[in-house]
N, C-alpha and C. Protein backbone atom coordinates (compact mmCIF):
# COMPACT_ATOMS: atom_id res chain seq x y z
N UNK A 1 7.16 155.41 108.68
CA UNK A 1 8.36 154.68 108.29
C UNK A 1 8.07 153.19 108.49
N UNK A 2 8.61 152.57 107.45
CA UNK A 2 8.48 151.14 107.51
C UNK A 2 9.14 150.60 108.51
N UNK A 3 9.10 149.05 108.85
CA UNK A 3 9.84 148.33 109.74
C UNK A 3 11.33 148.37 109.25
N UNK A 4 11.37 148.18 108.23
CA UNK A 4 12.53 147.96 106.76
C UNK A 4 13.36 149.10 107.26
N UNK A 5 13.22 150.17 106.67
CA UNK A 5 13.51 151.37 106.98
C UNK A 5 13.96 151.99 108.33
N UNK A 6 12.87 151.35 109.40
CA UNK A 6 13.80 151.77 110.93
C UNK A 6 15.02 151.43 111.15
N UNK A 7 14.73 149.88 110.13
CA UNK A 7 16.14 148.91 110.56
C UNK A 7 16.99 149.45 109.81
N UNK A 8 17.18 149.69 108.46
CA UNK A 8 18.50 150.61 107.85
C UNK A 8 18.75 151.62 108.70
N UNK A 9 17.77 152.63 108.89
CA UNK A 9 18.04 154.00 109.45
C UNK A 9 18.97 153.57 110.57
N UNK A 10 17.90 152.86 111.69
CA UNK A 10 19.30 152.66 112.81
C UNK A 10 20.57 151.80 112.77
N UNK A 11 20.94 150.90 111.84
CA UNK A 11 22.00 150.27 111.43
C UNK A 11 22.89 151.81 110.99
N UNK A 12 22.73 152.26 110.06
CA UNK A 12 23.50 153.69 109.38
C UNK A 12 23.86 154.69 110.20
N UNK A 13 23.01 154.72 111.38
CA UNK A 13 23.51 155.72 112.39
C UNK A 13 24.06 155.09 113.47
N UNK A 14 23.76 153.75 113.71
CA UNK A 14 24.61 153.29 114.52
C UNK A 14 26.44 152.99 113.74
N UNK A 15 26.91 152.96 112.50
CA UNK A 15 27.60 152.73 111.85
C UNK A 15 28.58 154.09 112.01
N UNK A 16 27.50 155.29 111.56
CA UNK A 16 28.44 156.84 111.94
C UNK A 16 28.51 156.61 113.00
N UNK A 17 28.17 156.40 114.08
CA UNK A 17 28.73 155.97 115.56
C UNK A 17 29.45 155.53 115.88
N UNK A 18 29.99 154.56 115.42
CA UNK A 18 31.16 153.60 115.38
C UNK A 18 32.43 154.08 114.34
N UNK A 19 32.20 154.57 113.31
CA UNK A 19 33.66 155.37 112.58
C UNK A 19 34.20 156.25 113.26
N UNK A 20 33.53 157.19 113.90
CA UNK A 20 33.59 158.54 114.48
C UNK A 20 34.16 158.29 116.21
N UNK A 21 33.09 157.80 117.33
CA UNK A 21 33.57 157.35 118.08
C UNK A 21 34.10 156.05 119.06
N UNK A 22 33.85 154.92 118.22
CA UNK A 22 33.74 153.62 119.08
C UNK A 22 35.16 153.16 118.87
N UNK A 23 35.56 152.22 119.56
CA UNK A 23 36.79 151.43 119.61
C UNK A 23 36.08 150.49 119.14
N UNK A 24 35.90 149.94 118.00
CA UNK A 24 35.63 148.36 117.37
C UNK A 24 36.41 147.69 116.87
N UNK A 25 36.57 147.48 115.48
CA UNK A 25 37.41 146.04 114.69
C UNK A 25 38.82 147.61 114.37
N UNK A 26 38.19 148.79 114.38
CA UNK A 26 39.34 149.93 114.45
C UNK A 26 38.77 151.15 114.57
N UNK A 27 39.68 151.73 115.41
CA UNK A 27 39.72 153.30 116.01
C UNK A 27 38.89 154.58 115.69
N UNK A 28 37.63 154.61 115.98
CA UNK A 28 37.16 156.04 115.69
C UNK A 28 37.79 157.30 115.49
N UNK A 29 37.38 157.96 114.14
CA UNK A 29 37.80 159.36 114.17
C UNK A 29 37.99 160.01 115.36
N UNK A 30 37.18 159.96 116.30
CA UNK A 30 37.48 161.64 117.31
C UNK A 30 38.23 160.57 117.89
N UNK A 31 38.20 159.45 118.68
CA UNK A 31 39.67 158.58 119.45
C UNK A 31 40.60 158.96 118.95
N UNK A 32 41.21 158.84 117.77
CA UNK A 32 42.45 159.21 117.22
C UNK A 32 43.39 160.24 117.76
N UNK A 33 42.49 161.56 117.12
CA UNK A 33 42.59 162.82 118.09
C UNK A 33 42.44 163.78 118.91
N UNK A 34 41.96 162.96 119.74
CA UNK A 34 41.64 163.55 121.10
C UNK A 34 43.07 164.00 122.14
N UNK A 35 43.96 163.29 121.76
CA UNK A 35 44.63 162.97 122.63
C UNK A 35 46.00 164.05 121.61
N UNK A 36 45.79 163.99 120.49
CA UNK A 36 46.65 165.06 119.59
C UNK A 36 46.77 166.38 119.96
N UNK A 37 47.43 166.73 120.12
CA UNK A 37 48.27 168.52 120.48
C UNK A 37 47.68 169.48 118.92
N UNK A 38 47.28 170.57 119.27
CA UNK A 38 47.40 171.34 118.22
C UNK A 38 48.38 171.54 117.18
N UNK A 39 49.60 171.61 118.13
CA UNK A 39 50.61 171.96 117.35
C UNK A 39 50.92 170.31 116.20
N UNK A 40 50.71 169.00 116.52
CA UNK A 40 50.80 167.92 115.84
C UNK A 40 49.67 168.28 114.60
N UNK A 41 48.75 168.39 115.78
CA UNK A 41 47.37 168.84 114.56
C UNK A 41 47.55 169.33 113.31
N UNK A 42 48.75 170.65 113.63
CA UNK A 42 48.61 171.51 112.56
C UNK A 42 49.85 171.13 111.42
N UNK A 43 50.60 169.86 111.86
CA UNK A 43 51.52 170.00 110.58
C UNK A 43 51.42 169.06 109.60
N UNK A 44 51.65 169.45 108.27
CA UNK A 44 51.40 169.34 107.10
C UNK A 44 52.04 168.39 106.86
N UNK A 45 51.29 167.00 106.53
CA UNK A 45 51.79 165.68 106.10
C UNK A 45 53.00 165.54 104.90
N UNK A 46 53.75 165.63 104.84
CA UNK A 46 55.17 165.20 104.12
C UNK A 46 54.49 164.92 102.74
N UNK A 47 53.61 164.24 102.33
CA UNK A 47 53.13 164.14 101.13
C UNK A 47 52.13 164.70 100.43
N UNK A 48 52.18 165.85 101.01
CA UNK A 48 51.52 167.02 100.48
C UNK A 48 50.43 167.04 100.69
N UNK A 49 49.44 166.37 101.32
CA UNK A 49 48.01 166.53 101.90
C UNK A 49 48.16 167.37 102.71
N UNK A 50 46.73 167.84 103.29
CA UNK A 50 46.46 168.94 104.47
C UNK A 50 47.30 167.97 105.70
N UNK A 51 47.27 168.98 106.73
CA UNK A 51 47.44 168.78 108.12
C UNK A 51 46.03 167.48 108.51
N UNK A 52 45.89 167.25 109.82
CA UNK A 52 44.97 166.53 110.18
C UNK A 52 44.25 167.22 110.74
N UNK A 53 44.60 168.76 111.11
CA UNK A 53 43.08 169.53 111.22
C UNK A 53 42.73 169.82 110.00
N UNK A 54 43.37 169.88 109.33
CA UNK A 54 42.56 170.18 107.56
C UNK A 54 42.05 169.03 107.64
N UNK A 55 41.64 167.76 108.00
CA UNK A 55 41.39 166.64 107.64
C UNK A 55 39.90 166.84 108.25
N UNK A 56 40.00 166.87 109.80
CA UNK A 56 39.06 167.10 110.35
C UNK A 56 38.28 168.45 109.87
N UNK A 57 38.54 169.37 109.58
CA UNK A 57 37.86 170.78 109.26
C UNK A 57 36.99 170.29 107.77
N UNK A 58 37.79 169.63 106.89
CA UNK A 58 36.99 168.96 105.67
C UNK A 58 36.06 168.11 105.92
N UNK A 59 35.88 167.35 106.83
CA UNK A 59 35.06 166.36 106.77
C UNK A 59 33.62 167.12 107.61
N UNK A 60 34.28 168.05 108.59
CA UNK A 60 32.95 168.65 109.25
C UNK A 60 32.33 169.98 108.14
N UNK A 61 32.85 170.25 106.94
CA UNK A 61 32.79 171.26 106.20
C UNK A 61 31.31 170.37 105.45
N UNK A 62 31.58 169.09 104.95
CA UNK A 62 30.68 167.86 103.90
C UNK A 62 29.28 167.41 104.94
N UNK A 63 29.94 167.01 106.21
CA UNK A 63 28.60 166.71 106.88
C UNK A 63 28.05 167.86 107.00
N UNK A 64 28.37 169.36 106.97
CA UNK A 64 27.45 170.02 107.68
C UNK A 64 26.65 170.46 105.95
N UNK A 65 27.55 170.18 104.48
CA UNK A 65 26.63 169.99 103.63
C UNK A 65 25.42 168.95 103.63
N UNK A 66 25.75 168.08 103.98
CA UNK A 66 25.24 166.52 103.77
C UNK A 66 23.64 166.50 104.71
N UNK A 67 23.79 167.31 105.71
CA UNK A 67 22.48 168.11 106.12
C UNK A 67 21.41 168.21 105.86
N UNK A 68 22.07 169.33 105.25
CA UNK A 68 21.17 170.46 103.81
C UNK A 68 20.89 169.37 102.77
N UNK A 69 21.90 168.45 102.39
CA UNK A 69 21.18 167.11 101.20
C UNK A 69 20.05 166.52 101.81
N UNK A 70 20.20 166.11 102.79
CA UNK A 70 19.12 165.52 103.73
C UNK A 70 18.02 166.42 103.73
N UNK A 71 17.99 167.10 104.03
CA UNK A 71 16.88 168.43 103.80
C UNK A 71 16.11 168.62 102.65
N UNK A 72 16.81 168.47 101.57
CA UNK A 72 16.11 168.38 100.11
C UNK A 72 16.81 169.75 99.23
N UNK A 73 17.73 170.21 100.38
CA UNK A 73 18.07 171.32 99.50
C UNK A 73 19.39 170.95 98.42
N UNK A 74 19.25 172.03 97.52
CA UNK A 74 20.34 171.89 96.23
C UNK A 74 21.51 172.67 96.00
N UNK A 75 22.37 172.18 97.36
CA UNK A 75 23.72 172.64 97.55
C UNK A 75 24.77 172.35 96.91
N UNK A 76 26.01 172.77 96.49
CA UNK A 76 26.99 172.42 96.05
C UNK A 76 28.10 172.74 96.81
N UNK A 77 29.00 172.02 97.14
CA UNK A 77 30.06 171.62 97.88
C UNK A 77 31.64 172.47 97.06
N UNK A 78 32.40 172.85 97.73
CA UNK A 78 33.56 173.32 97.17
C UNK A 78 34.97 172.78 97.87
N UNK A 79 35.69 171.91 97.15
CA UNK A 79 36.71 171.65 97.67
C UNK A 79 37.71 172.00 98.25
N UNK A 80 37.93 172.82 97.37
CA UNK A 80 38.76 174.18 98.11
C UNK A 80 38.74 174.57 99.47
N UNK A 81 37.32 175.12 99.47
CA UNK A 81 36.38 175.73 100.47
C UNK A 81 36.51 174.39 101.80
N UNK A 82 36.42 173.44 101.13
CA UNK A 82 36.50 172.54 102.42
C UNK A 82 37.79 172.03 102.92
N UNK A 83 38.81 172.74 102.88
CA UNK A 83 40.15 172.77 102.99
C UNK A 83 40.78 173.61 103.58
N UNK A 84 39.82 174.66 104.41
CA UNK A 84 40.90 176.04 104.75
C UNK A 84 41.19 176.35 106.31
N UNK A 85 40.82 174.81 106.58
CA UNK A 85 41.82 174.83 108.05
C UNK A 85 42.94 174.16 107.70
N UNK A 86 43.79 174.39 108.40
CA UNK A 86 45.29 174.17 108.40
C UNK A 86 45.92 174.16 109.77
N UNK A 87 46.10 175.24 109.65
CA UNK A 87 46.36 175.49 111.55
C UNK A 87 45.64 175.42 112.65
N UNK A 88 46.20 175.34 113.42
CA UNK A 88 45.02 175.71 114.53
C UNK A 88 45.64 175.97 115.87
N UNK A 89 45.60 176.46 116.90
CA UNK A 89 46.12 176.41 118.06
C UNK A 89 45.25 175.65 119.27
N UNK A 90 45.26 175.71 120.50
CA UNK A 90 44.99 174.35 120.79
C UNK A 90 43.27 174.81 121.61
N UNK A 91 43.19 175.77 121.58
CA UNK A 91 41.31 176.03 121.59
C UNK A 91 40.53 175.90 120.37
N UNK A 92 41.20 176.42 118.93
CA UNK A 92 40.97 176.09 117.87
C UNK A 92 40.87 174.61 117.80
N UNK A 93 41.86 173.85 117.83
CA UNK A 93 41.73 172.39 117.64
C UNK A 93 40.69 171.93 118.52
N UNK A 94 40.26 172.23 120.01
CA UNK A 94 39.25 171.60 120.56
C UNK A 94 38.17 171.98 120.29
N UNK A 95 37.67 173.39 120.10
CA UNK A 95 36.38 173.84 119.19
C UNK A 95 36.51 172.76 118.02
N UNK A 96 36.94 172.75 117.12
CA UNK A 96 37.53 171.95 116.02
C UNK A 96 36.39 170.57 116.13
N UNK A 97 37.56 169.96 117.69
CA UNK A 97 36.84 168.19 117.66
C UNK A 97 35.33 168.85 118.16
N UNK A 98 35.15 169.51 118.95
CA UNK A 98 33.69 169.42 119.65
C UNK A 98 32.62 169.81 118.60
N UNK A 99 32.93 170.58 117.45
CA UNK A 99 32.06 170.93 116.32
C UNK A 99 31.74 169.28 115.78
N UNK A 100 32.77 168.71 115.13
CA UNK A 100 32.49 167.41 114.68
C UNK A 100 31.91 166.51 115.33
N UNK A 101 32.01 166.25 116.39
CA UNK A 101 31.30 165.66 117.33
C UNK A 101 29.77 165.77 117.50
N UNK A 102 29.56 167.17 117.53
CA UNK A 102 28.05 167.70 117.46
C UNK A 102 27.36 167.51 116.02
N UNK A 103 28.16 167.55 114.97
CA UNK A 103 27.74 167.26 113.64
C UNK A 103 27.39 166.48 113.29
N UNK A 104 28.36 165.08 113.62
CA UNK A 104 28.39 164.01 113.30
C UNK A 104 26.58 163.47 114.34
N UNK A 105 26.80 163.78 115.78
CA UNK A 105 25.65 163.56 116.29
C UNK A 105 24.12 164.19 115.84
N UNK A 106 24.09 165.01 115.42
CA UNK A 106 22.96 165.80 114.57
C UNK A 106 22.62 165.16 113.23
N UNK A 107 23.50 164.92 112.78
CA UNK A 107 23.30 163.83 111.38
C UNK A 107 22.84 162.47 111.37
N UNK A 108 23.19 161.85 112.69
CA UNK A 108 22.82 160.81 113.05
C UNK A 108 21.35 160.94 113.21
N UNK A 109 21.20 161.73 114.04
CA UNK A 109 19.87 162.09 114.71
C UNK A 109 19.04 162.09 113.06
N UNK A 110 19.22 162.94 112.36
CA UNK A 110 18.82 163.56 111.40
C UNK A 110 18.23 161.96 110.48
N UNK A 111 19.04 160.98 110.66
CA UNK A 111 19.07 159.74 109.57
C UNK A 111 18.44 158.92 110.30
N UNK A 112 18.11 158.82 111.69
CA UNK A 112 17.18 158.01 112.37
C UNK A 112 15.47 158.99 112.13
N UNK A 113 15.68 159.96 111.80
CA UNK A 113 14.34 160.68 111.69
C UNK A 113 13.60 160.51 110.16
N UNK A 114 14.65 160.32 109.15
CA UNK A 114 13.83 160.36 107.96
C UNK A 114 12.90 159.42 108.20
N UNK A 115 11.71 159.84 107.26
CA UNK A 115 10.30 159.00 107.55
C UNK A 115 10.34 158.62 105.86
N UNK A 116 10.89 159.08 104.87
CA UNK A 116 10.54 158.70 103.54
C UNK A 116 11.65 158.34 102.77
N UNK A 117 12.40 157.61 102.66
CA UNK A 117 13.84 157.07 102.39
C UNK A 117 13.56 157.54 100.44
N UNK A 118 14.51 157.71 100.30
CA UNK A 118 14.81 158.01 98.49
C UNK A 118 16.19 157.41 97.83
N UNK A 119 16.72 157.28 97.36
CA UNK A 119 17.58 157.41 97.10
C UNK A 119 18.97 158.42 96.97
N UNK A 120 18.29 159.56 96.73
CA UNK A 120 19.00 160.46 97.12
C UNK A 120 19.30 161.08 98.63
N UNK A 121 18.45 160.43 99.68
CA UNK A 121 18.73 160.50 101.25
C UNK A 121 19.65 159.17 101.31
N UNK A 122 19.20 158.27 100.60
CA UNK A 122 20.50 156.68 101.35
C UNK A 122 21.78 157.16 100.17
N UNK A 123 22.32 157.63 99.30
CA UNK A 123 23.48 158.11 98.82
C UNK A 123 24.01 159.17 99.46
N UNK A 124 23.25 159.70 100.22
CA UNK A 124 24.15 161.23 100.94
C UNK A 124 23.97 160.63 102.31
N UNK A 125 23.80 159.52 102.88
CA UNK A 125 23.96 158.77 104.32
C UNK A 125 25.71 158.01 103.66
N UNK A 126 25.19 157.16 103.23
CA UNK A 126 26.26 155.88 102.17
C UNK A 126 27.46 157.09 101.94
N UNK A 127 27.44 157.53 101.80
CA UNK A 127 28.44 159.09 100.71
C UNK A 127 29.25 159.86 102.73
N UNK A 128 28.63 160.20 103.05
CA UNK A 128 29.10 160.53 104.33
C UNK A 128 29.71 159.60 105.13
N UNK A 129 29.14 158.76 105.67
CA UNK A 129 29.47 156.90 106.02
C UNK A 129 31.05 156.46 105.58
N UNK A 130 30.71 156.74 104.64
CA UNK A 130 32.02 156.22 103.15
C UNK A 130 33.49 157.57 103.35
N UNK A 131 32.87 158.74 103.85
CA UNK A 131 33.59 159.93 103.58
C UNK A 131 34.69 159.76 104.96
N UNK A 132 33.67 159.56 106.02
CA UNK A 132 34.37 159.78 107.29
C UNK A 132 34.96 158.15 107.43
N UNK A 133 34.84 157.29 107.17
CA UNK A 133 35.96 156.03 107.11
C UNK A 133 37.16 156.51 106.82
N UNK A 134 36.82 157.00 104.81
CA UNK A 134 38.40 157.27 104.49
C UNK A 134 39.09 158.47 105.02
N UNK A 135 38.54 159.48 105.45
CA UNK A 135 39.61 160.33 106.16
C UNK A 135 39.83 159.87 107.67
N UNK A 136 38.80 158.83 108.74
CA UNK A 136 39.53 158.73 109.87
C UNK A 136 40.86 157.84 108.84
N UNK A 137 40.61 157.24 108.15
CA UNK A 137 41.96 156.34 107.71
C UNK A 137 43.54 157.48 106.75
N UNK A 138 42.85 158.25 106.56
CA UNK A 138 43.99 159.80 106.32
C UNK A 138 44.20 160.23 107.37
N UNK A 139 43.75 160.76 108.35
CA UNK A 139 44.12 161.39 109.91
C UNK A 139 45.01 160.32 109.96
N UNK A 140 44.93 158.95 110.58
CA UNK A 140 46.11 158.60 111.19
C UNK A 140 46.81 158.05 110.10
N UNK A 141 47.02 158.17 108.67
CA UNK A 141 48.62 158.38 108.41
C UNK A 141 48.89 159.22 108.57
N UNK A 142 48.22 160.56 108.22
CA UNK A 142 48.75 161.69 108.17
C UNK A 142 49.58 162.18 109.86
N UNK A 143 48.62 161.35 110.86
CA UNK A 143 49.63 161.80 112.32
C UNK A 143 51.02 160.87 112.55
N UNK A 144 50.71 159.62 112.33
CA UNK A 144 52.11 158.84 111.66
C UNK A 144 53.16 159.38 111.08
N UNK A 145 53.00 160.14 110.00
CA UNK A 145 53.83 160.88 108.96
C UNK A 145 54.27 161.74 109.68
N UNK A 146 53.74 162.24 110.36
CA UNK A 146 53.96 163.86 110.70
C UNK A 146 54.40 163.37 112.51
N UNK A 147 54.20 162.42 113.17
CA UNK A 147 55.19 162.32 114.32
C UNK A 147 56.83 162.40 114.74
């Protein structure tokens, strides 16, 4: 790996680091809801989006595709499919955060390791990066809405 390349790689994983858990310029995904009740978790935003465990269950459904992109394999993603938490009770919801947590950290790991950058590895970094911004920014309307 180039010099070039270390420096993106660890900028990009230091970046999923900071959406997910840091307090910076604003609130990491797992900060948000950590501190959320299952039962908040599980209700269904007034404007017809999922719950905010559907929020969280979708986004750990894409990284754990986004992987397998990284990998080289030729997966396809289902929306649907990445939508079918809803509920949860409150071991569910903490399995829930601790899965994402481990995901999000494995992916990281995963993007400081590539040795041969492509384009199709920096669009499925950029694409994930990009994914988990806009839903930590859906989780908290959606817990707003639903307080």
């Amino acid at each position: 790996m180039s010099e070039q390349e270390r420096i993106v790689a660890t900028a990009l994983a230091q970046q999923l680091h900071t959406v997910v858990f840091e307090e910076d310029w604003f609130k990491g995904l797992l900060l948000h809801v950590q501190d959320v009740s299952a039962e908040h978790a599980s209700r269904s935003n007034p404007g017809g989006t999922s719950s905010a465990a559907g929020q969280v269950g979708h986004v750990l459904y894409w990284l754990r595709l986004g992987q397998r992109w990284l990998k080289g394999e030729d997966v396809e993603g289902d929306q649907n499919d990445s939508f079918t938490t809803t509920h949860v009770n409150g071991a569910q919801w903490q399995a829930l955060q601790a899965e994402l947590q481990a995901e999000v950290e494995s992916f990281q790991q995963a993007v400081v390791a590539i040795q041969d950058w492509d384009s199709r590895k920096l669009n499925t970094v950029l694409n994930q990066l990009t994914h988990l911004a806009y839903h930590a920014g859906s989780i908290i309307q959606i817990l707003k809405a639903t307080a």
